[in-house]
PDB file of N, CA and C in Angstrom:
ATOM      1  N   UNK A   1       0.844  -1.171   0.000  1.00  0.00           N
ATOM      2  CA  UNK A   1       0.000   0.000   0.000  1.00  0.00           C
ATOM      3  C   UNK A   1       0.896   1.243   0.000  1.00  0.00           C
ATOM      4  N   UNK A   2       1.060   1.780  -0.910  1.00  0.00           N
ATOM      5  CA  UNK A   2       1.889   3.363  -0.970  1.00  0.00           C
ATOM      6  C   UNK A   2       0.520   4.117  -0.624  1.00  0.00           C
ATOM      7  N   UNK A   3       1.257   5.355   0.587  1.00  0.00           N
ATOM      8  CA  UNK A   3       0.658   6.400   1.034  1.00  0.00           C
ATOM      9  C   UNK A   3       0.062   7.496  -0.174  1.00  0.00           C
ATOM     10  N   UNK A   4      -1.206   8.093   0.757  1.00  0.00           N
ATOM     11  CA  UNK A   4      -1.691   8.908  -0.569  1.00  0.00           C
ATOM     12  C   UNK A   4      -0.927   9.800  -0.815  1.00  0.00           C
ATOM     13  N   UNK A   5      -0.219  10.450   0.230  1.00  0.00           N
ATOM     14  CA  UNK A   5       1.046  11.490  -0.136  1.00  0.00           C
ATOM     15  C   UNK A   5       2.003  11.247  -1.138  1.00  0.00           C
ATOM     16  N   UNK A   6       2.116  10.149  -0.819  1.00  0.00           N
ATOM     17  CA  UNK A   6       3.103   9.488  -1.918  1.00  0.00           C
ATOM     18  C   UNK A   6       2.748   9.664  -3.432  1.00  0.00           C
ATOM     19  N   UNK A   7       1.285   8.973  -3.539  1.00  0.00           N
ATOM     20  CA  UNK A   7       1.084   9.111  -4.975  1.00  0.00           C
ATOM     21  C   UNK A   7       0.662  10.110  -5.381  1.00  0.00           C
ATOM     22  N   UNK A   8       0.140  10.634  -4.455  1.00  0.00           N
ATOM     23  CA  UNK A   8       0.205  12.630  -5.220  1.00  0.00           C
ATOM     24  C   UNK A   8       1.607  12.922  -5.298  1.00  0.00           C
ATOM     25  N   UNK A   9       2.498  12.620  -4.379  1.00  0.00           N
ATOM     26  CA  UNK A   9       3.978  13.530  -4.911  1.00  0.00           C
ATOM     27  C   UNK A   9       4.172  13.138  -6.095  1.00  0.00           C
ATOM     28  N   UNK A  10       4.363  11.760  -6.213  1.00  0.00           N
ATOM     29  CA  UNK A  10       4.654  10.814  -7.770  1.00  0.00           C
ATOM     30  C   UNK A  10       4.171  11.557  -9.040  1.00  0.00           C
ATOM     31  N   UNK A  11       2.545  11.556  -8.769  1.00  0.00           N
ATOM     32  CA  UNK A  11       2.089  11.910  -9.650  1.00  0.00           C
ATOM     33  C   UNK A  11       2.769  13.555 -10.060  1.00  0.00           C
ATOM     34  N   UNK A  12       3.221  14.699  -9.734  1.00  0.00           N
ATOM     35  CA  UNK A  12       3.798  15.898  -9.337  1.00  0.00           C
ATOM     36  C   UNK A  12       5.370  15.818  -9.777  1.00  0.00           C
ATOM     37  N   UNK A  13       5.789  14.255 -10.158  1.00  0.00           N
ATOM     38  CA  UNK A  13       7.141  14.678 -10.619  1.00  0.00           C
ATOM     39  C   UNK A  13       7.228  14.672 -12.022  1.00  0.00           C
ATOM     40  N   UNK A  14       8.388  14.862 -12.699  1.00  0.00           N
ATOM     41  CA  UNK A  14       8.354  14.306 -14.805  1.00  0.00           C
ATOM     42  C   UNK A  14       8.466  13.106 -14.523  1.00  0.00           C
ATOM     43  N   UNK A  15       8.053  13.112 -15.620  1.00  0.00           N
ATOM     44  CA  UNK A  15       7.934  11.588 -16.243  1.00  0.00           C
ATOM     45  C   UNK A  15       9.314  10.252 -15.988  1.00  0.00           C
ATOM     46  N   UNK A  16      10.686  11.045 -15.892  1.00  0.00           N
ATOM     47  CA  UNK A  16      11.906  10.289 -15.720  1.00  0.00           C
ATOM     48  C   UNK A  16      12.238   9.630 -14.257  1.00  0.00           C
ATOM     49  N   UNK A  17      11.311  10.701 -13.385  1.00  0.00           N
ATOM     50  CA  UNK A  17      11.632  10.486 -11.976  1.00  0.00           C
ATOM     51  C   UNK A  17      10.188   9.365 -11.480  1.00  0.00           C
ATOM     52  N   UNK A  18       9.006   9.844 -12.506  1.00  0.00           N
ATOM     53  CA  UNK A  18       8.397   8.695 -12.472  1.00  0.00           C
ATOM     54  C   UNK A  18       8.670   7.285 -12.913  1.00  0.00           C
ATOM     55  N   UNK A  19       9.232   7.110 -13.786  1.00  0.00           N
ATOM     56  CA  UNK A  19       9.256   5.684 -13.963  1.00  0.00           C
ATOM     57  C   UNK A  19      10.541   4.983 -13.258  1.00  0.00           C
ATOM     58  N   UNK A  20      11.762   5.676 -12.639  1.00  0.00           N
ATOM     59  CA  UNK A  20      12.934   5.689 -12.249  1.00  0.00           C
ATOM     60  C   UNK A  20      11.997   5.172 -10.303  1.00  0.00           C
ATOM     61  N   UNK A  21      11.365   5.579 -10.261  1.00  0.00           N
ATOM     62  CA  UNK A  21      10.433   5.240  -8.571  1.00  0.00           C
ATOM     63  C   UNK A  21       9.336   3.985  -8.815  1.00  0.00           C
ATOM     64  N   UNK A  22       8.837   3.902 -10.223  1.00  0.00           N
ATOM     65  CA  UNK A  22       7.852   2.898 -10.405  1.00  0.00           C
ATOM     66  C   UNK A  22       8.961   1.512 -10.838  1.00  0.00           C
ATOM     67  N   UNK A  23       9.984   1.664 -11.327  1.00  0.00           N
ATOM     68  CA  UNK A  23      10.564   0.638 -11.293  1.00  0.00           C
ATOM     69  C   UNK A  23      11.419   0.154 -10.359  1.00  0.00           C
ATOM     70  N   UNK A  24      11.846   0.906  -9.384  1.00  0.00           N
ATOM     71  CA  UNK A  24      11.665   0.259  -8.137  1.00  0.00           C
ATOM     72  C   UNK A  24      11.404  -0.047  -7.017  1.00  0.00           C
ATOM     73  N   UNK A  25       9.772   0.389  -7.429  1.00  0.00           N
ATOM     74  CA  UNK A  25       8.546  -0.165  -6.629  1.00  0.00           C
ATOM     75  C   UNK A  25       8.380  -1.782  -7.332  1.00  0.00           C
ATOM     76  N   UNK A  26       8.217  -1.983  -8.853  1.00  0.00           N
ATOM     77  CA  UNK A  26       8.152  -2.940  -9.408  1.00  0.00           C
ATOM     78  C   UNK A  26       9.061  -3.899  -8.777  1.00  0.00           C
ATOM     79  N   UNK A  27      10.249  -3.462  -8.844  1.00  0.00           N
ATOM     80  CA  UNK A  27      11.375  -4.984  -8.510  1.00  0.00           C
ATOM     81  C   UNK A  27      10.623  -4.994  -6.971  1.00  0.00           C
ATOM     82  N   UNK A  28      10.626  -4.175  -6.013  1.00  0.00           N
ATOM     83  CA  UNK A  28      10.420  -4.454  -4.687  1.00  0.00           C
ATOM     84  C   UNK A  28       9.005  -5.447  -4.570  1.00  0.00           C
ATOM     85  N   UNK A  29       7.929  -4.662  -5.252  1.00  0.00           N
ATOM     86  CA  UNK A  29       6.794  -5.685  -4.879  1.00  0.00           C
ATOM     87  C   UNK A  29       7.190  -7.580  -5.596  1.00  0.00           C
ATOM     88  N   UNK A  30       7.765  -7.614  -6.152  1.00  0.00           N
ATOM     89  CA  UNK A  30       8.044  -8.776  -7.164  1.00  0.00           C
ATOM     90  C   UNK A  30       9.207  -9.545  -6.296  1.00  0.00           C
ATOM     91  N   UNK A  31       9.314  -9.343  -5.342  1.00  0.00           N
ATOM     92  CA  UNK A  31      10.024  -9.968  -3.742  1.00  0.00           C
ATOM     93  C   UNK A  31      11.990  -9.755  -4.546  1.00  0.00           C
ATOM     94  N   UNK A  32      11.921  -9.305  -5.278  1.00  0.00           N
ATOM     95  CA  UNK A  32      13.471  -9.489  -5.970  1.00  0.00           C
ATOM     96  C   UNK A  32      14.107  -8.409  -5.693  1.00  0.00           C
ATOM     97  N   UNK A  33      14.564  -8.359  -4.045  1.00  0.00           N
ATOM     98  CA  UNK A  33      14.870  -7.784  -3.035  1.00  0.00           C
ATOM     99  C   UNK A  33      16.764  -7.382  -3.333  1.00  0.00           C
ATOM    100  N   UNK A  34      17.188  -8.392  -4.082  1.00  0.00           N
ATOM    101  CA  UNK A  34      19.550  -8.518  -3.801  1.00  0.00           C
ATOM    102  C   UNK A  34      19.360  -7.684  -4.690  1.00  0.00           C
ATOM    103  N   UNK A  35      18.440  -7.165  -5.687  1.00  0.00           N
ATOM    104  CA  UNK A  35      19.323  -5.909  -6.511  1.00  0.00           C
ATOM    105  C   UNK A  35      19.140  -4.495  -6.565  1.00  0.00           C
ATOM    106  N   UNK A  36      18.009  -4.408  -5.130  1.00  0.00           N
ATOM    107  CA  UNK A  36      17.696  -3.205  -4.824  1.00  0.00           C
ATOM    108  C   UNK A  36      18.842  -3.006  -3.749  1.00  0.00           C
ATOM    109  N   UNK A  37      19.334  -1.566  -3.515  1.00  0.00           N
ATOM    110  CA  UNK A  37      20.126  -0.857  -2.302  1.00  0.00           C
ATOM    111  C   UNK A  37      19.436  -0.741  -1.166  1.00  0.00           C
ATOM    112  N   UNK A  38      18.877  -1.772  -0.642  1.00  0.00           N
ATOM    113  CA  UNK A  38      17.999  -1.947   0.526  1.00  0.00           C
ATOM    114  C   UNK A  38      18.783  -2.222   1.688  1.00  0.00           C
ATOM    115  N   UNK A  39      18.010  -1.006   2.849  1.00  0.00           N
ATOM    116  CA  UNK A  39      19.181  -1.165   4.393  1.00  0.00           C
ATOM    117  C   UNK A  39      17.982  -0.866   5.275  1.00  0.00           C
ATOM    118  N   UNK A  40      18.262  -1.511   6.150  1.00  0.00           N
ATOM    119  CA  UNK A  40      16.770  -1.264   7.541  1.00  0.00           C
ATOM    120  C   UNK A  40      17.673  -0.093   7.952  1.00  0.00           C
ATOM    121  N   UNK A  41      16.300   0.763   8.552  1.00  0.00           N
ATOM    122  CA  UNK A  41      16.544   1.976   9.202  1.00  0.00           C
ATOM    123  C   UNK A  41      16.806   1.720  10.863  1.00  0.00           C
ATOM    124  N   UNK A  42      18.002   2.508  11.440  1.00  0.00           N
ATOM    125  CA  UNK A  42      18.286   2.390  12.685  1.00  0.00           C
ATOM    126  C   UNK A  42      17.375   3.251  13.771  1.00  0.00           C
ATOM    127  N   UNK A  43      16.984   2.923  14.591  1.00  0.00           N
ATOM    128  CA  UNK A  43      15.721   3.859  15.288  1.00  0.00           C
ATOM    129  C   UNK A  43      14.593   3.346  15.078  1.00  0.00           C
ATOM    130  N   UNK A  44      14.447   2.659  14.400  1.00  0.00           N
ATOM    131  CA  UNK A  44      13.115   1.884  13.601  1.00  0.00           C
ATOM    132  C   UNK A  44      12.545   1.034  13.323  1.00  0.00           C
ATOM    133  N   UNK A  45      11.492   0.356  14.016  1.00  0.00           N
ATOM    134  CA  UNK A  45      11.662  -1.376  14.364  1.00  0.00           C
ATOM    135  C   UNK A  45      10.922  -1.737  12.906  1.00  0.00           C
ATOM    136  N   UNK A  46      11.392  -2.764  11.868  1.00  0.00           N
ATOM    137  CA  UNK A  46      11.086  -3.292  10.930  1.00  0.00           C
ATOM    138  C   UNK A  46      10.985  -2.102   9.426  1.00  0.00           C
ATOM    139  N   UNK A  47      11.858  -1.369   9.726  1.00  0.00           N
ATOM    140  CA  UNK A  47      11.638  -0.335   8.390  1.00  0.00           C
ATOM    141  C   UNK A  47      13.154  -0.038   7.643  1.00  0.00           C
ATOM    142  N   UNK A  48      12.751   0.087   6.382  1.00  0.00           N
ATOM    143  CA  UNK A  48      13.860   0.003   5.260  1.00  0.00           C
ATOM    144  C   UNK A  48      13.596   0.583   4.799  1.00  0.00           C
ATOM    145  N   UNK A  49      14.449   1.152   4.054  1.00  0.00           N
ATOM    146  CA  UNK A  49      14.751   2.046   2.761  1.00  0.00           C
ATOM    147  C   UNK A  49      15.448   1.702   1.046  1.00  0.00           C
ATOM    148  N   UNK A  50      14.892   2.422   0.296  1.00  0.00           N
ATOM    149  CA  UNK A  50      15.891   1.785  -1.109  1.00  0.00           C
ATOM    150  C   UNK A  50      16.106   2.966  -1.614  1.00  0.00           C
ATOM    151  N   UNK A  51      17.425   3.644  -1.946  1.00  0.00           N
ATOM    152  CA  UNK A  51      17.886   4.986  -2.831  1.00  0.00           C
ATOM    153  C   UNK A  51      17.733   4.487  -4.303  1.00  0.00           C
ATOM    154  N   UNK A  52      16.900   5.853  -4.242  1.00  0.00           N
ATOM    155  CA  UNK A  52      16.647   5.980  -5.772  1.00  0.00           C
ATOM    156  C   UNK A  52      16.914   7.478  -6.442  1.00  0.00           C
ATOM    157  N   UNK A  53      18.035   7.536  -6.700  1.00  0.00           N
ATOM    158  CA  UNK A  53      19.067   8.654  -6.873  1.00  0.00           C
ATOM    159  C   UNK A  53      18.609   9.790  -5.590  1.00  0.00           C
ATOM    160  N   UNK A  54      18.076  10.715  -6.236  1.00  0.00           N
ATOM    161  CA  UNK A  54      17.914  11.253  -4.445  1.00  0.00           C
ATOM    162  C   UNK A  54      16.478  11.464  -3.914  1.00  0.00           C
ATOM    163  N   UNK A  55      16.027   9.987  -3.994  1.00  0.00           N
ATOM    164  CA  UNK A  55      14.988   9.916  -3.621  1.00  0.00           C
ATOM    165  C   UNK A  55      15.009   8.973  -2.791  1.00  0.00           C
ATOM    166  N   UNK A  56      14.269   8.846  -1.928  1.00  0.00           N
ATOM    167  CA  UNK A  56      13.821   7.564  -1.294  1.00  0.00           C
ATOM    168  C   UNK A  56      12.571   6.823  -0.642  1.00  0.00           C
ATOM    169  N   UNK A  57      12.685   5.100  -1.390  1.00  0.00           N
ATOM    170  CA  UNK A  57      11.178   4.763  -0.655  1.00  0.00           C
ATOM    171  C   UNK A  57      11.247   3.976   0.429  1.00  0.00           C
ATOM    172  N   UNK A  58      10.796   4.223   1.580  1.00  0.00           N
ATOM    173  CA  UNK A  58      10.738   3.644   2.918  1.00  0.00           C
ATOM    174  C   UNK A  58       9.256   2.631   2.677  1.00  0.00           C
ATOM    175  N   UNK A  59       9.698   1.492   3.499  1.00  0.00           N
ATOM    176  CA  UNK A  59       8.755   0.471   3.470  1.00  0.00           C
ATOM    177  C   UNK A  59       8.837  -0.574   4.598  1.00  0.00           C
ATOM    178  N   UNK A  60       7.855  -1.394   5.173  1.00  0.00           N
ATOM    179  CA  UNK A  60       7.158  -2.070   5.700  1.00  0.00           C
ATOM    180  C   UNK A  60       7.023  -3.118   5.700  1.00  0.00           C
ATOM    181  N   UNK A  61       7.856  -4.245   5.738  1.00  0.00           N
ATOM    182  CA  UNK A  61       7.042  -5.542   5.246  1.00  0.00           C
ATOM    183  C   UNK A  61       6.592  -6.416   6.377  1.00  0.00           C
ATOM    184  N   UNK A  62       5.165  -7.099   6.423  1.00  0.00           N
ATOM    185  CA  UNK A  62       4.799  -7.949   7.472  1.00  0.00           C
ATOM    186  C   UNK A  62       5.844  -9.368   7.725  1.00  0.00           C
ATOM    187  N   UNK A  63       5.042 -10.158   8.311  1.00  0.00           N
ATOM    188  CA  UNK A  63       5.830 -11.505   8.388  1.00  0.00           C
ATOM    189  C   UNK A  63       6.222 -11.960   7.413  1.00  0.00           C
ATOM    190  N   UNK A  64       5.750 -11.991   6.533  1.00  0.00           N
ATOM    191  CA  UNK A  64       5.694 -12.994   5.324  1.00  0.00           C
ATOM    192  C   UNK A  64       6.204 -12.319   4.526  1.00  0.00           C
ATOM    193  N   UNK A  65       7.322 -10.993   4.851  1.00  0.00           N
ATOM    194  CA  UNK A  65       7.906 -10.212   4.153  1.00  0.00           C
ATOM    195  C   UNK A  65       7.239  -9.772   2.609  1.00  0.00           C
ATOM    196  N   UNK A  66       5.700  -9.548   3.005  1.00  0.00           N
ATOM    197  CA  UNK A  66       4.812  -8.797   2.095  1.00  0.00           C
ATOM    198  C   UNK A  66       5.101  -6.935   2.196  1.00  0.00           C
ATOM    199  N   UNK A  67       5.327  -6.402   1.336  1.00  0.00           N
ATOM    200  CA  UNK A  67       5.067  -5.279   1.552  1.00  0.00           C
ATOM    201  C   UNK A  67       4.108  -4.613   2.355  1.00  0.00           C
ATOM    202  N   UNK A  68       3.705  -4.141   3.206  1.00  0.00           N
ATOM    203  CA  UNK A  68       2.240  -3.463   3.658  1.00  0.00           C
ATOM    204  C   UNK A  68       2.039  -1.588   3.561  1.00  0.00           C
ATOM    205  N   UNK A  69       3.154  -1.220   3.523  1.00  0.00           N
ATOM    206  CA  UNK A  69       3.427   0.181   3.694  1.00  0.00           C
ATOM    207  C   UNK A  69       4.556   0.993   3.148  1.00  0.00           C
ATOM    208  N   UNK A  70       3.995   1.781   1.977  1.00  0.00           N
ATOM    209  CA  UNK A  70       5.202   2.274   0.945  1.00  0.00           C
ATOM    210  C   UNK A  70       5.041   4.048   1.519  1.00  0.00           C
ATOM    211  N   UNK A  71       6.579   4.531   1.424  1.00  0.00           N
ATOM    212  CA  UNK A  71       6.418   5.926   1.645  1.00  0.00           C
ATOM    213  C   UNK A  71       7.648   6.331   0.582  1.00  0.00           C
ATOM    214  N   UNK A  72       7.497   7.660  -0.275  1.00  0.00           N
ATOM    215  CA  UNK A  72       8.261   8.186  -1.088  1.00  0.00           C
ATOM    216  C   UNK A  72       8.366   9.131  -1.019  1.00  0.00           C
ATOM    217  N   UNK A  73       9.776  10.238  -1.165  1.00  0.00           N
ATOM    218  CA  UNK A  73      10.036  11.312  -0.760  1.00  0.00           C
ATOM    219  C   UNK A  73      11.247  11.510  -1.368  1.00  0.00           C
ATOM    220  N   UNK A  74      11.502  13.123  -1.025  1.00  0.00           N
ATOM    221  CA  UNK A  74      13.378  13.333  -1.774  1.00  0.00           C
ATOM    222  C   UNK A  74      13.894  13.025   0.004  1.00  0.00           C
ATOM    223  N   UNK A  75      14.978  12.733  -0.565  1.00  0.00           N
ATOM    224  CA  UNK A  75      16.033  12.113   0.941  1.00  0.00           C
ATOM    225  C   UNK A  75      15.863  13.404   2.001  1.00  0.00           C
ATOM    226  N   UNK A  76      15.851  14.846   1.941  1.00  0.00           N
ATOM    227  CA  UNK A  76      16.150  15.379   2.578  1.00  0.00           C
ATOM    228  C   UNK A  76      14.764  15.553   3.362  1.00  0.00           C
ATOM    229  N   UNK A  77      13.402  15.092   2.854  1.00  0.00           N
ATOM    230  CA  UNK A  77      12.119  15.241   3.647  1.00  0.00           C
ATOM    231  C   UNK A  77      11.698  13.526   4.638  1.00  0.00           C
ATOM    232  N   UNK A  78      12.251  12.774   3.106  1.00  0.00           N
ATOM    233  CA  UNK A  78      11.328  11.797   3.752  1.00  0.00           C
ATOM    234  C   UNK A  78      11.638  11.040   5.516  1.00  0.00           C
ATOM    235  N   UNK A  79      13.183  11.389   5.918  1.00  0.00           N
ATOM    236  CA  UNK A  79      13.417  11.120   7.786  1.00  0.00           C
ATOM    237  C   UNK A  79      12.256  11.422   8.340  1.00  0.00           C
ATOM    238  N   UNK A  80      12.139  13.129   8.179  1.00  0.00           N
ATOM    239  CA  UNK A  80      11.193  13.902   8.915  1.00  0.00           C
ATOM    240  C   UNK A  80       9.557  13.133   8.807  1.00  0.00           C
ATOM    241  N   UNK A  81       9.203  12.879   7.522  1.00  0.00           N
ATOM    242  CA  UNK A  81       7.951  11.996   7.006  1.00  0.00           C
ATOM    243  C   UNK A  81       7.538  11.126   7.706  1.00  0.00           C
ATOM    244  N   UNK A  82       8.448  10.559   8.056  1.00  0.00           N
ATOM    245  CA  UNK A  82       8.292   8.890   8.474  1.00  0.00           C
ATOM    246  C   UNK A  82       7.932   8.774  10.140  1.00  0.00           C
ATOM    247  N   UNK A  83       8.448   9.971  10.666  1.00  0.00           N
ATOM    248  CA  UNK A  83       8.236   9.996  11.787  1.00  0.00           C
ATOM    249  C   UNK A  83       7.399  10.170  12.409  1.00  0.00           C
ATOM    250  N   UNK A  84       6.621  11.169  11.526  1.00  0.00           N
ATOM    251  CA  UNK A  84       4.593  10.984  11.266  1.00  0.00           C
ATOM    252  C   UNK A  84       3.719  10.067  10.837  1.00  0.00           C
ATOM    253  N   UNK A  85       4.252   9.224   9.973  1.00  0.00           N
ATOM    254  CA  UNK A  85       3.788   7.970   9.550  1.00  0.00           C
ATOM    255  C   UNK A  85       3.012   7.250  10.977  1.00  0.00           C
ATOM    256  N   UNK A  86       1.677   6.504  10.796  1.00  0.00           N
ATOM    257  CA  UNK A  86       1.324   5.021  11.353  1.00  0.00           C
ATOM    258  C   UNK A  86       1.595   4.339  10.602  1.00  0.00           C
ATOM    259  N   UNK A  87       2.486   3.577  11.301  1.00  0.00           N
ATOM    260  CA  UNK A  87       2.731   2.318  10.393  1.00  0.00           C
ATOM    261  C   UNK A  87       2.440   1.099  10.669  1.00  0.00           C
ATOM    262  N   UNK A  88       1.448   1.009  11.226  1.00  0.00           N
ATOM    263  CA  UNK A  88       0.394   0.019  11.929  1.00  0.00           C
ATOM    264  C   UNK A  88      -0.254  -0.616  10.528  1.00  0.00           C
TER     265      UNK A  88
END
């Protein structure tokens, strides 16, 4: 589930930065996890990140290492973002 913030920002960028974030949302939902730059966040129980030039999407995955919770942002907002997030 990506946040509605999210897909209004998405929707709000060009077209290059869109498909450059939709493709790797694609590899992520498609569990093909070793070729994304994926690192759990410190401070943060069960949350990761993947750089996407200077962007980044923070995410969620349940047990079954399903996605449940997508957040997207430029690096320098999305810390602050997340910290508002439920990520319930």
């Amino acid at each position: 589930m990506i946040s509605k913030k999210s897909i209004k920002w998405i929707k709000f960028q060009s077209k290059a930065v869109q498909l450059q974030i939709l493709e790797k949302l694609k590899t992520l939902v498609s569990d093909n996890f070793d070729s994304l730059d994926t690192k759990k966040l410190r401070g943060y129980d069960n949350l990761f990140r993947i750089r996407c030039g200077v962007y980044r999407i923070v995410y969620r995955p349940n047990n079954e290492n399903k996605i449940i919770k997508v957040v997207v942002e430029h690096r320098r907002n999305i810390y602050n973002l997340i910290q508002n997030q439920t990520w319930s």
